[in-house]
Protein backbone atom coordinates (compact mmCIF):
# COMPACT_ATOMS: atom_id res chain seq x y z
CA UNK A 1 -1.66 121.72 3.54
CA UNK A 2 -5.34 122.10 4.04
CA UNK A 3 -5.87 124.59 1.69
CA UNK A 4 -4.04 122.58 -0.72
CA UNK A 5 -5.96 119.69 -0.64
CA UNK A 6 -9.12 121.89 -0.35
CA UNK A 7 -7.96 123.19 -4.13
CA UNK A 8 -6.85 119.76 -5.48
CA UNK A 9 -10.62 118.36 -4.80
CA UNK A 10 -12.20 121.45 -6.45
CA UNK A 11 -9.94 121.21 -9.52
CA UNK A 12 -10.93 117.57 -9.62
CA UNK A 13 -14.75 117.79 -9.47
CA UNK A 14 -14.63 120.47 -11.51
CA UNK A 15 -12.76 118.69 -14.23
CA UNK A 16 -14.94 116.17 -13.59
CA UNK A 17 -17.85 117.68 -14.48
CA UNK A 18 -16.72 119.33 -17.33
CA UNK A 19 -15.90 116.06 -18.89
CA UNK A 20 -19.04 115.02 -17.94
CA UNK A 21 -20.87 117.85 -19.82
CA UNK A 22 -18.33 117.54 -22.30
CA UNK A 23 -19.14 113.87 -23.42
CA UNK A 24 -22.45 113.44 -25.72
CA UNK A 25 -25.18 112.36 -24.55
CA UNK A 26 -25.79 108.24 -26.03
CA UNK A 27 -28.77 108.73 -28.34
CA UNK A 28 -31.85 107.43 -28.47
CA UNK A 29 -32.70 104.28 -31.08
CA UNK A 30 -33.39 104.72 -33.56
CA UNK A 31 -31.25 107.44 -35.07
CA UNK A 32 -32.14 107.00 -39.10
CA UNK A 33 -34.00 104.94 -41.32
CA UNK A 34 -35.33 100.89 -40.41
CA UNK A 35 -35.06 98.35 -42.70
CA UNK A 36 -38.03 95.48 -42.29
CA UNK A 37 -36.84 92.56 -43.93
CA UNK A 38 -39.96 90.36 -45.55
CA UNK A 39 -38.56 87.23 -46.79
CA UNK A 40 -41.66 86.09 -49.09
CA UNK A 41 -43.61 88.34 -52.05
CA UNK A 42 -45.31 91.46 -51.63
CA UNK A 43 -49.30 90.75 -50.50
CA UNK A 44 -48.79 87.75 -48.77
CA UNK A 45 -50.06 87.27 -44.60
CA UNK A 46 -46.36 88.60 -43.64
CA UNK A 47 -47.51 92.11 -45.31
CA UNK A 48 -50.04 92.29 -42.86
CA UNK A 49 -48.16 92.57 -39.89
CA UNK A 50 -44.83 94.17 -41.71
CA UNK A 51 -47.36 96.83 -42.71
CA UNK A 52 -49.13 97.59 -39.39
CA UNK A 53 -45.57 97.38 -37.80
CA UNK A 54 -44.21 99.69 -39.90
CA UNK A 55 -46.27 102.66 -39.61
CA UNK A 56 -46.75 102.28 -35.75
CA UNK A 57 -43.11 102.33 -35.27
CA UNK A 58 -42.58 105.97 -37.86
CA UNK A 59 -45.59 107.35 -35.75
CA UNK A 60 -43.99 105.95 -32.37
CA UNK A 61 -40.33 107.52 -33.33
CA UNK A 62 -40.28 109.97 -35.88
CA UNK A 63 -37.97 107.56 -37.73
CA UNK A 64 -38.94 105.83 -41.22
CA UNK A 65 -39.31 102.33 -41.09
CA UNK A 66 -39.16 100.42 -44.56
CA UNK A 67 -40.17 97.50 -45.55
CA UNK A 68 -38.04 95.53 -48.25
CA UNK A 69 -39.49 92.05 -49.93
CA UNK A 70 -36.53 89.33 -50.01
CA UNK A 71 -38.31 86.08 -51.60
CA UNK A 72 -36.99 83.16 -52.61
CA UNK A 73 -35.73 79.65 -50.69
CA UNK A 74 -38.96 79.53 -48.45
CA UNK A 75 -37.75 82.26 -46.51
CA UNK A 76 -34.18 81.63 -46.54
CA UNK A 77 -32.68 84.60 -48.57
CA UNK A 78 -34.37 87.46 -46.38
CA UNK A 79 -34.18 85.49 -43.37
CA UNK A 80 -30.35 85.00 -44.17
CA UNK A 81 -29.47 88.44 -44.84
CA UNK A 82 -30.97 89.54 -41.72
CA UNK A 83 -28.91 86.99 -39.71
CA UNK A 84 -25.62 88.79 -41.54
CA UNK A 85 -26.53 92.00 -40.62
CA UNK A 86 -24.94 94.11 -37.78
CA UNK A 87 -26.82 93.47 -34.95
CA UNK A 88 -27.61 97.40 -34.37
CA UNK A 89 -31.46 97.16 -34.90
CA UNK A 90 -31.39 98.95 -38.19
CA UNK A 91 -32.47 95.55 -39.70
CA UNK A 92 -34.71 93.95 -38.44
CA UNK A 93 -36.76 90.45 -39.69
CA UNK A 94 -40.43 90.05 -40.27
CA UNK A 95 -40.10 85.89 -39.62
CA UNK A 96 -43.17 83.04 -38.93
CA UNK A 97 -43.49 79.55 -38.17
CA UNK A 98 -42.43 79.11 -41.84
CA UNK A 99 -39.06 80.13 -41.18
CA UNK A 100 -38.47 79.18 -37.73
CA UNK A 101 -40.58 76.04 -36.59
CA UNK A 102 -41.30 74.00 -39.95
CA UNK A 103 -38.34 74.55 -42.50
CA UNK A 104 -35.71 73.08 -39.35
CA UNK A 105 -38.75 70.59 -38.48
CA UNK A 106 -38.36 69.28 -41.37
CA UNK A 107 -34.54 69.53 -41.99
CA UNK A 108 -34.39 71.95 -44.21
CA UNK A 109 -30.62 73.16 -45.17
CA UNK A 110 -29.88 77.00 -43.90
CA UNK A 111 -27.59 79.40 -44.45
CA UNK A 112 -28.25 80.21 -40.70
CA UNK A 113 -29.92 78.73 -37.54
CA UNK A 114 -33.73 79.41 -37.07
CA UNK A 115 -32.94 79.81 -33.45
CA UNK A 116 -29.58 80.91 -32.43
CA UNK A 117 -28.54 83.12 -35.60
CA UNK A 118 -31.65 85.28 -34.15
CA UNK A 119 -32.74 87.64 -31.04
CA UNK A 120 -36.53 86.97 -30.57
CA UNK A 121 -38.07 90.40 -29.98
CA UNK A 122 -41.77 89.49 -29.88
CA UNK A 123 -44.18 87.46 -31.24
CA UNK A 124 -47.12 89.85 -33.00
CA UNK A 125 -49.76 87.56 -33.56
CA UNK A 126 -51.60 84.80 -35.74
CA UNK A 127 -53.29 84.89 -38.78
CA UNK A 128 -56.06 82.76 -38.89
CA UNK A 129 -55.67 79.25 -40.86
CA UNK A 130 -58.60 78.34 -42.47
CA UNK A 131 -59.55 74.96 -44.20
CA UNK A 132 -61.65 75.70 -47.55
CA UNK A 133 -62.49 73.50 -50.43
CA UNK A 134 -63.46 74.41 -54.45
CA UNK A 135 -66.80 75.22 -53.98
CA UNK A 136 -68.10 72.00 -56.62
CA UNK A 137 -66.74 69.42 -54.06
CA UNK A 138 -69.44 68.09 -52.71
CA UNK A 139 -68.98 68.36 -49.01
CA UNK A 140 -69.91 71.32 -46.13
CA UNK A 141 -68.54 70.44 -43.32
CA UNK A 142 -65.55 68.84 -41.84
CA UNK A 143 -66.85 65.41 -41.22
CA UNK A 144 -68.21 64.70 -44.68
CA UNK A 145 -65.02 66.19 -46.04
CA UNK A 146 -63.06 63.18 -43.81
CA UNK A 147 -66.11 60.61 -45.34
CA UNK A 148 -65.73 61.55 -48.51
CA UNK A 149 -61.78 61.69 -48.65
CA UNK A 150 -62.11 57.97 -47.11
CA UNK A 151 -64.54 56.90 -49.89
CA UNK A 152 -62.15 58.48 -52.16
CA UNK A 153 -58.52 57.54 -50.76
CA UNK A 154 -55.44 59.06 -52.77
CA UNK A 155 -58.29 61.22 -54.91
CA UNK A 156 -59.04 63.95 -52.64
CA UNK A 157 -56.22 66.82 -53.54
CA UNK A 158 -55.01 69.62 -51.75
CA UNK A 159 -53.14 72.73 -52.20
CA UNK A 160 -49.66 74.16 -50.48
CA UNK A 161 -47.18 76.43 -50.85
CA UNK A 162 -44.43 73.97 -50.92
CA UNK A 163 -42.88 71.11 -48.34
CA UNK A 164 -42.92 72.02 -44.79
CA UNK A 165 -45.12 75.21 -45.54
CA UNK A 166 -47.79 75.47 -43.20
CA UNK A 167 -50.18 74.78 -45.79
CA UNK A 168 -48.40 71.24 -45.99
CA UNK A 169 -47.89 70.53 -42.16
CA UNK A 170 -51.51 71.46 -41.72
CA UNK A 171 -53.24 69.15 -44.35
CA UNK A 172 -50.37 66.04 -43.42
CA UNK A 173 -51.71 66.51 -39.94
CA UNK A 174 -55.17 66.61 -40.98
CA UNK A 175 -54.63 63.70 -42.80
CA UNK A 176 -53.46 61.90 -40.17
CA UNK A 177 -55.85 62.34 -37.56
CA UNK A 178 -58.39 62.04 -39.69
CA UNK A 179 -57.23 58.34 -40.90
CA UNK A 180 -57.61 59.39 -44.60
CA UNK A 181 -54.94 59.44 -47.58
CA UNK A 182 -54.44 62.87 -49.73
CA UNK A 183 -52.54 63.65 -52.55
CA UNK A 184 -50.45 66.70 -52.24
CA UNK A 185 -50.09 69.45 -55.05
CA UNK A 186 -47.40 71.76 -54.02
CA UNK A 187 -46.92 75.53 -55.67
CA UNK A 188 -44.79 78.19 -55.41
CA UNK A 189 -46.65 80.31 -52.90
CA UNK A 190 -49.53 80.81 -50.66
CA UNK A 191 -51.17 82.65 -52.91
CA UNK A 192 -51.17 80.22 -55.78
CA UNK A 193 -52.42 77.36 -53.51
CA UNK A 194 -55.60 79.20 -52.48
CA UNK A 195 -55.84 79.82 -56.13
CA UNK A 196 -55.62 76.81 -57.59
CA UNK A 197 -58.12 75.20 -55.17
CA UNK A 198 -60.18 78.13 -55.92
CA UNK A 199 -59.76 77.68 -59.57
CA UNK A 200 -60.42 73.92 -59.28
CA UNK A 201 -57.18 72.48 -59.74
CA UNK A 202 -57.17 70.76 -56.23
CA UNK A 203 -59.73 69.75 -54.21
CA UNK A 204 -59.09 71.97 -49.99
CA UNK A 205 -56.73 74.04 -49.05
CA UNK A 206 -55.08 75.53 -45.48
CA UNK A 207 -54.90 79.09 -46.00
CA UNK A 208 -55.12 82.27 -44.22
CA UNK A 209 -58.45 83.97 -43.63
CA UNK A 210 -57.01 86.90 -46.11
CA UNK A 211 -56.23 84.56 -49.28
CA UNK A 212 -59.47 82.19 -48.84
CA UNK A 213 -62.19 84.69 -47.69
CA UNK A 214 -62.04 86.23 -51.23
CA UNK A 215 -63.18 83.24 -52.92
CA UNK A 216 -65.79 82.72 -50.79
CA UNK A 217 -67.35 85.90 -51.74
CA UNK A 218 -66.86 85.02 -55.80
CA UNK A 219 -68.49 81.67 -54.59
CA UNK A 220 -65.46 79.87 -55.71
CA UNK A 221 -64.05 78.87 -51.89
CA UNK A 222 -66.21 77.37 -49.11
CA UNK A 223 -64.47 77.22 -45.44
CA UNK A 224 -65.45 74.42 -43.69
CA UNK A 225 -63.79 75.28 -40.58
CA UNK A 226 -60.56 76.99 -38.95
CA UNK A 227 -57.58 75.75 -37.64
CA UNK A 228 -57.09 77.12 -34.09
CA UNK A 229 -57.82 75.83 -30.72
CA UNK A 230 -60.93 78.04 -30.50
CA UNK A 231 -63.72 79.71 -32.67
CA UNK A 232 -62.18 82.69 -34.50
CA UNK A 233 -63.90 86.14 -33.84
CA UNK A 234 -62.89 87.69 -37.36
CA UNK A 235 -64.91 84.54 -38.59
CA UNK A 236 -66.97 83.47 -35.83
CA UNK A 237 -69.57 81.53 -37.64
CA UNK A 238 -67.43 79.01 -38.67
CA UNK A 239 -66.32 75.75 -36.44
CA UNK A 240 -62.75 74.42 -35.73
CA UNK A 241 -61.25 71.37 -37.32
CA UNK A 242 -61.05 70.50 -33.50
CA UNK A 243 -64.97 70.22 -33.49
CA UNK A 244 -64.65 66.89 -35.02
CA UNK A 245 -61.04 66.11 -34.58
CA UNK A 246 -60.71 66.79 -30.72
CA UNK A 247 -57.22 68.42 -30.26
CA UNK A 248 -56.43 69.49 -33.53
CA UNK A 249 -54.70 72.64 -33.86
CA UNK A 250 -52.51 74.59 -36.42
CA UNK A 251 -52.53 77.82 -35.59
CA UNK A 252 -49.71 80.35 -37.47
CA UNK A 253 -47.99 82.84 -35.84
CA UNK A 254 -45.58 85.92 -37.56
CA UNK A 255 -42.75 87.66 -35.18
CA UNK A 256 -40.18 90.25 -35.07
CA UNK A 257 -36.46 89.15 -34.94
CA UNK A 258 -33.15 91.11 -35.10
CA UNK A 259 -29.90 89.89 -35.73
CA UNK A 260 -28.22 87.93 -33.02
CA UNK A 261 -26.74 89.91 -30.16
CA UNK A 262 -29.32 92.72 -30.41
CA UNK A 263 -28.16 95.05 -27.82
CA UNK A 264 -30.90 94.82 -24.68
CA UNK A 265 -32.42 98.38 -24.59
CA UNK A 266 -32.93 98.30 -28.39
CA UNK A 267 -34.83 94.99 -27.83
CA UNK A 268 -36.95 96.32 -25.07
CA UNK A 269 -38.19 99.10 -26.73
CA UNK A 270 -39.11 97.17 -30.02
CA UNK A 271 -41.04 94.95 -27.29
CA UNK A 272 -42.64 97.91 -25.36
CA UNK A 273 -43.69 99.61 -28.75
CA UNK A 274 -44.88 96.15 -30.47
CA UNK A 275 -47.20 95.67 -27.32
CA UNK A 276 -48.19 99.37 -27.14
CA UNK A 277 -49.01 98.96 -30.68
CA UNK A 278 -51.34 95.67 -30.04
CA UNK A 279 -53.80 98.65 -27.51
CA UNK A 280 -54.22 100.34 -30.44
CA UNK A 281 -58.38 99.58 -31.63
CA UNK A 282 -57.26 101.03 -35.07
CA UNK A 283 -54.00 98.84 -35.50
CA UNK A 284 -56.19 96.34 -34.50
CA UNK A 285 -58.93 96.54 -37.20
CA UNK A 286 -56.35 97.58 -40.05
CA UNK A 287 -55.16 94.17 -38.67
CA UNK A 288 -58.68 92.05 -38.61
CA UNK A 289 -58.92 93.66 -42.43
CA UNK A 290 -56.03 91.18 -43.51
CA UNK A 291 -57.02 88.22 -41.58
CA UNK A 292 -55.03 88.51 -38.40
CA UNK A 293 -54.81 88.86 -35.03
CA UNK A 294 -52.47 90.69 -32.37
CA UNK A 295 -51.24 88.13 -29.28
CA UNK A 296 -47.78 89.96 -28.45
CA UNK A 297 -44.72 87.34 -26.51
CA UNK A 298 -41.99 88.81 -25.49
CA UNK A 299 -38.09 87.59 -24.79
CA UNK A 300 -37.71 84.34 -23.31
CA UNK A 301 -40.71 83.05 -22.84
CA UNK A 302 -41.03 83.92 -27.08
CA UNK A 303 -37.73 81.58 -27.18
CA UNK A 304 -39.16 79.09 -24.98
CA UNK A 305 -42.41 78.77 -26.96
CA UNK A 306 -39.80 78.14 -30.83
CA UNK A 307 -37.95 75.33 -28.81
CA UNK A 308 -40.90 73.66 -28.07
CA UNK A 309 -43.02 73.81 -31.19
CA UNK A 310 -39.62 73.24 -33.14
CA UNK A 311 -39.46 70.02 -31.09
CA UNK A 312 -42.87 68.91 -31.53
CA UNK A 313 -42.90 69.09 -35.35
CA UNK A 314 -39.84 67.66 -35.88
CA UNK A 315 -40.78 65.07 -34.28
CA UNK A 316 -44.07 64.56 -36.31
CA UNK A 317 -42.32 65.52 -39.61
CA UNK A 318 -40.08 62.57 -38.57
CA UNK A 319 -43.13 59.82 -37.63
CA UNK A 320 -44.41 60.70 -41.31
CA UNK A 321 -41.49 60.56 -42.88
CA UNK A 322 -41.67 64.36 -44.17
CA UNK A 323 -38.40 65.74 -45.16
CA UNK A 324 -37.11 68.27 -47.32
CA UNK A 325 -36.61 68.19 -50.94
């Protein structure tokens, strides 16, 4: 009886293992090629991190990862088709404040929810929002841009890329703390705004360090000052707004999003390779080159950070009566 027994457990462990050698191995993410979704132009801030993303991921896994332009509906059309997609990580979204904070601030209709239709896989970093005027206004610096916007009330113009862009939310916040009345001149990009202000058609303009700091160099653009909470170090001779209005801050960040339901381990690694990625010096100044910065958050405390910013400018949006149109 024993022996019998004795053979029944070998048979078993052996069939065991053979089923376990048998059964393919799961394999590793990602097995073919990436899609990148960029819901806005080609050139634009986005590019900038969709680019450096990109080719640190191919390097990272011997896998192509593409990046494909969706424009159109501030956001919504790339943003939306990323929220459809299977939630395997071969799509993933190149998404900013734009998309997530401002357009629901400001109650902006969806085809998905900024929030929920999403998995938050980690912030990448800012660009750096500068305020510039056409160089023939006859201000240079921050306070005699308030003084002569409140000698001038309603005349003073400025440039955006459309309602609840952060172009918009920075100069109606601007406005506000500074006590002064603008008149808005919205255009179908973020490109076109810095152009037209440095063309002449408006007056200042919130832009990215990549779109103004051209015009500055034609002597069309001067930047008065940048939007963040501190002194930038890819322009570190300029001020902040804060400087002269204590507190103000604007600063725009750009993150990488799958659909929802991501499974876990192909979040993860996206995390561990965007923040490997952010140690690189080279990634880093490819980076600086378009204006932007690496400051890599990761799962919840990413989520955590959308709630609360989505919170705070809807609730400003709502004080100032900015809605969508």
């Amino acid at each position: 009886m024993r022996q019998l027994l004795t053979s029944c457990l070998r048979w078993c462990v052996a069939a065991s293992a053979a089923l376990l050698l048998a059964a393919p191995a799961q394999a590793a993410y990602p097995e073919k090629t990436v899609r990148i979704v960029v819901p806005w132009e080609p050139g634009g801030s986005a590019d900038v991190f969709a680019r450096q993303l990109a080719d640190h991921l191919a390097k990272e896994t011997n896998q192509s990862f593409v990046i494909e332009n969706k424009p159109g509906a501030s956001g919504n059309i790339g943003s939306a088709q990323v929220a459809r997609a299977p939630a395997d990580g071969y799509t993933l979204l190149l998404g900013s404040m734009s998309t997530h904070i401002f357009q629901p601030a400001i109650g902006a209709s969806a085809p998905f929810d900024p929030i929920d239709s999403f998995t938050p896989i980690a912030r990448l970093g800012f660009i750096t929002n500068t305020l510039a005027v056409r160089s023939a206004l006859p201000v240079n610096s921050v306070k005699e841009l308030i003084d002569y916007a409140k000698a001038n009330p309603g005349k003073v113009s400025y440039a955006s890329a459309g309602v609840g862009s952060f172009n918009h939310l920075s100069a109606a916040l601007f406005e506000k703390r500074a006590g002064i009345e603008l008149l808005h001149v919205p255009y179908k990009g973020g490109s076109k705004a810095a152009l037209a202000t440095a063309s002449g058609e408006t007056d200042m303009v919130f832009s990215s360090i990549g779109l103004t700091a051209p015009h500055t160099k034609s002597n069309r653009l001067r930047i008065l000052a940048v939007a963040e909470a501190r002194r930038s170090t890819l322009l570190p001779s300029a001020p902040t707004v804060a400087d002269t209005l204590p507190g103000f801050q604007v600063s725009i960040w750009y993150g990488l999003f799958g659909p929802k339901g991501l499974p876990t381990e192909v979040t993860e690694a996206l995390s561990r390779w965007a923040q490997k990625m952010s140690a690189d010096p080279e990634a880093r100044a490819k980076l600086a080159q378009g204006g932007a910065e690496f400051d890599i958050v990761t799962g919840n405390q990413f989520l955590t950070q959308m709630r609360s910013e989505t919170a705070s400018w809807k609730a400003f949006a709502t004080q100032n009566g900015i809605k969508a149109q």
